[in-house]
Protein backbone atom coordinates (compact mmCIF):
# COMPACT_ATOMS: atom_id res chain seq x y z
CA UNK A 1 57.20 157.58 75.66
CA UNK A 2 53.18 157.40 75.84
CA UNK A 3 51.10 154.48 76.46
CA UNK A 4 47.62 155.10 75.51
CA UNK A 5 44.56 153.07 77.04
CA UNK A 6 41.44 153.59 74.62
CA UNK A 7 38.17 152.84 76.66
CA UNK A 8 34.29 153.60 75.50
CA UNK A 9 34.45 156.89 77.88
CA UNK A 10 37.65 157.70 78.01
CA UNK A 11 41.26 157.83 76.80
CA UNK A 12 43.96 157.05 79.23
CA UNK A 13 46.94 158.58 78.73
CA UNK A 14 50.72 158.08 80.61
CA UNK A 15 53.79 159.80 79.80
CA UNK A 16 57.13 159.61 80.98
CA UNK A 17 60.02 161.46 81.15
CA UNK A 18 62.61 160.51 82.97
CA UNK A 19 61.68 159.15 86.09
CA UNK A 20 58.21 161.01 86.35
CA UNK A 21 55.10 159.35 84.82
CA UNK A 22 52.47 161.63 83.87
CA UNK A 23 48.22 160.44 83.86
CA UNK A 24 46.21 161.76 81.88
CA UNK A 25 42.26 160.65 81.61
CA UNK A 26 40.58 162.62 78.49
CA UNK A 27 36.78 161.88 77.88
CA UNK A 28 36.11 160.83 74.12
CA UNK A 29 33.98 163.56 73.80
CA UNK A 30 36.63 165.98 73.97
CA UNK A 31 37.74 164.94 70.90
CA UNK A 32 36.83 166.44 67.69
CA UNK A 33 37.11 163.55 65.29
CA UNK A 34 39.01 160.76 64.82
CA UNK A 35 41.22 162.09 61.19
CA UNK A 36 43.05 160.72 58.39
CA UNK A 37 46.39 162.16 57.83
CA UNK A 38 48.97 161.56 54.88
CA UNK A 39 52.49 161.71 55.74
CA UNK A 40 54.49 162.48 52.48
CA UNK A 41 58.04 160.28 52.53
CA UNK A 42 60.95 161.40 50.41
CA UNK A 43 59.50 159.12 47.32
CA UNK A 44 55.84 158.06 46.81
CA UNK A 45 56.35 154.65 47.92
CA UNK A 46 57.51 156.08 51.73
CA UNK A 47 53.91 157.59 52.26
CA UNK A 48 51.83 156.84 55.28
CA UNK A 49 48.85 157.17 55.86
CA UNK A 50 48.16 157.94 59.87
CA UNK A 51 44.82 157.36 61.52
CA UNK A 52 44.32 159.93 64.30
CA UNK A 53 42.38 160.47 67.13
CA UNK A 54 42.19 164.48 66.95
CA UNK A 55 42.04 166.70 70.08
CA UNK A 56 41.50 170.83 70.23
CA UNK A 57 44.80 170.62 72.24
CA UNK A 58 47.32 169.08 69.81
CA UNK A 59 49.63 167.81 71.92
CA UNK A 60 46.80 165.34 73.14
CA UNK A 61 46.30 163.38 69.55
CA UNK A 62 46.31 159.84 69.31
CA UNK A 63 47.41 157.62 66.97
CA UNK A 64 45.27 154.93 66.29
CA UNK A 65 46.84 153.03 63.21
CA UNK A 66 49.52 153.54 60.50
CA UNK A 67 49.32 152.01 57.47
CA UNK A 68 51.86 152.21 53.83
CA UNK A 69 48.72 151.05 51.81
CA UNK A 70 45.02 152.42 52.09
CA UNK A 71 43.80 148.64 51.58
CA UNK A 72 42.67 148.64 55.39
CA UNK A 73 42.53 151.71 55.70
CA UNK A 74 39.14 152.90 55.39
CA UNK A 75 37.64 149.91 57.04
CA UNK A 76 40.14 150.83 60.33
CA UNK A 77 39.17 154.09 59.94
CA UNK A 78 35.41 153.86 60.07
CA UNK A 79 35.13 151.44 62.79
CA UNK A 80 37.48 154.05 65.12
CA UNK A 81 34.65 156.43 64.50
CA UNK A 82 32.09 154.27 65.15
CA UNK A 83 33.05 152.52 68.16
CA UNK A 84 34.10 156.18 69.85
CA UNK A 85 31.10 158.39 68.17
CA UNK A 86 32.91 160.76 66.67
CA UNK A 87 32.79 161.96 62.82
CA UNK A 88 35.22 160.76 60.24
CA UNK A 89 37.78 163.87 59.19
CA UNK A 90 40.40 164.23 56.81
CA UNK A 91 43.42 166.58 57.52
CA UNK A 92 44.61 169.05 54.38
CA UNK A 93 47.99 169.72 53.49
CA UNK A 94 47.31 172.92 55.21
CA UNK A 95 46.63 171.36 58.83
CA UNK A 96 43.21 172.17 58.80
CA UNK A 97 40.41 169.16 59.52
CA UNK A 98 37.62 168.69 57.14
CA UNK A 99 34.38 166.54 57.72
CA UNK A 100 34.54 163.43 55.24
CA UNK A 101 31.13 163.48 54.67
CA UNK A 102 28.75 166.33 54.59
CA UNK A 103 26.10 166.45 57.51
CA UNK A 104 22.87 165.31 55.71
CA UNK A 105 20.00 167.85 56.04
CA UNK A 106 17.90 167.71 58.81
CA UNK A 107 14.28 168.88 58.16
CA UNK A 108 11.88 170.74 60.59
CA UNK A 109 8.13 171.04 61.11
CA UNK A 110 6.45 172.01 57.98
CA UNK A 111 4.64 175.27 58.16
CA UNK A 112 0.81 175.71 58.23
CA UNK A 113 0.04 176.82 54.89
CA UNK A 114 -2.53 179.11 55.67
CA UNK A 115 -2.53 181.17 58.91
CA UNK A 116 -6.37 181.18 59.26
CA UNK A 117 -5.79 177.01 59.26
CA UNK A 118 -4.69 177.42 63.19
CA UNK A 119 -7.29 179.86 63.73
CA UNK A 120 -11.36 179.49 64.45
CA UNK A 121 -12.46 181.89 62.28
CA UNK A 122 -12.38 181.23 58.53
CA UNK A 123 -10.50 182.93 55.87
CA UNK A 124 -11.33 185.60 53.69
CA UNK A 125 -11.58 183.45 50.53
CA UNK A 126 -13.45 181.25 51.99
CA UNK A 127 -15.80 183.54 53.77
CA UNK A 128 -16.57 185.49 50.61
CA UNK A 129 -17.71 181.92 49.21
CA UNK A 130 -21.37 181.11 50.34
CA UNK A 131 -23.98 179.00 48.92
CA UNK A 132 -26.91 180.28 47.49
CA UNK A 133 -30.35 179.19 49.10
CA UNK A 134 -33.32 178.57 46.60
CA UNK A 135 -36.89 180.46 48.35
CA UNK A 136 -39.84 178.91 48.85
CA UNK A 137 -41.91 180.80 45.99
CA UNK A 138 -39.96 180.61 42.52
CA UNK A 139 -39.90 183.66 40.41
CA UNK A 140 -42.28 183.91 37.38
CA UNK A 141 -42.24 187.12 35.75
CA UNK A 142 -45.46 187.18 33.44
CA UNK A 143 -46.28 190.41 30.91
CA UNK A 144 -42.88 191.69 30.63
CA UNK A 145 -40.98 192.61 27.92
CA UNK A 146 -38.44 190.52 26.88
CA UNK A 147 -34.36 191.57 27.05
CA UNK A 148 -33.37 189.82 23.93
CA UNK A 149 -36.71 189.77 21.52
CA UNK A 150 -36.43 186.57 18.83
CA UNK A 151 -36.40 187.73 15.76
């Protein structure tokens, strides 16, 4: 028989056999998840649905709640994860655990979009690009003959 004491930190766990009691202290942070688990009875109406707290170790899962009907369910199992921190999984028939939602995309620093933005000296298109400057003395050519004569 285990008893199981569920604090913010830690999960207390005793086991006895025989005479012998067994203590066990586990931080929640070991734990990978806390998992949703369908146990298949011999007609549809016998199925559970088990709400797990899921260890690396095995033999050191938890369960949390049991239920014949997924009415509370969900609601159970989302406030397990968020009182202890952990992510919401779901257990295939296979055995392996799957996150129930994906992990949203984190985005980093955007790039500088030019490298000559980070530097002092400008860049090459922008270099190439000066503005004219008008002298003092305009140009008049006088007695020369025209390019394009009109006709």
């Amino acid at each position: 028989m285990t008893d199981v004491v569920i604090d913010r930190g830690q999960v207390l766990l005793s086991r006895r056999a025989g005479r012998m009691v067994t203590r066990i202290a586990v931080p929640t942070t070991a734990f990978s998840g806390v998992a949703a688990r369908l146990v298949a009875g011999a007609t549809e109406a016998e199925d559970r649905l088990v709400l797990l707290l899921v260890h690396r170790d095995r033999a050191l899962d938890v369960t949390l709640f049991e239920s014949a009907s997924d009415h509370d369910f969900v609601s159970e199992w989302r406030r397990w994860g968020q009182e202890l921190g952990l992510p919401l999984l779901i257990e295939a028939h296979d055995g392996r655990l799957v996150p129930a939602e994906s992990p949203k995309a984190t985005v980093g620093a955007p790039y500088p979009r030019h490298r000559a933005a980070s530097t002092t000296q400008p860049g090459r298109v922008r270099a190439g690009r000066r503005t004219g400057h008008l002298s003092l003395v305009p140009y008049v050519h006088r007695d020369e003959a025209e390019l394009f004569p009109s006709a």
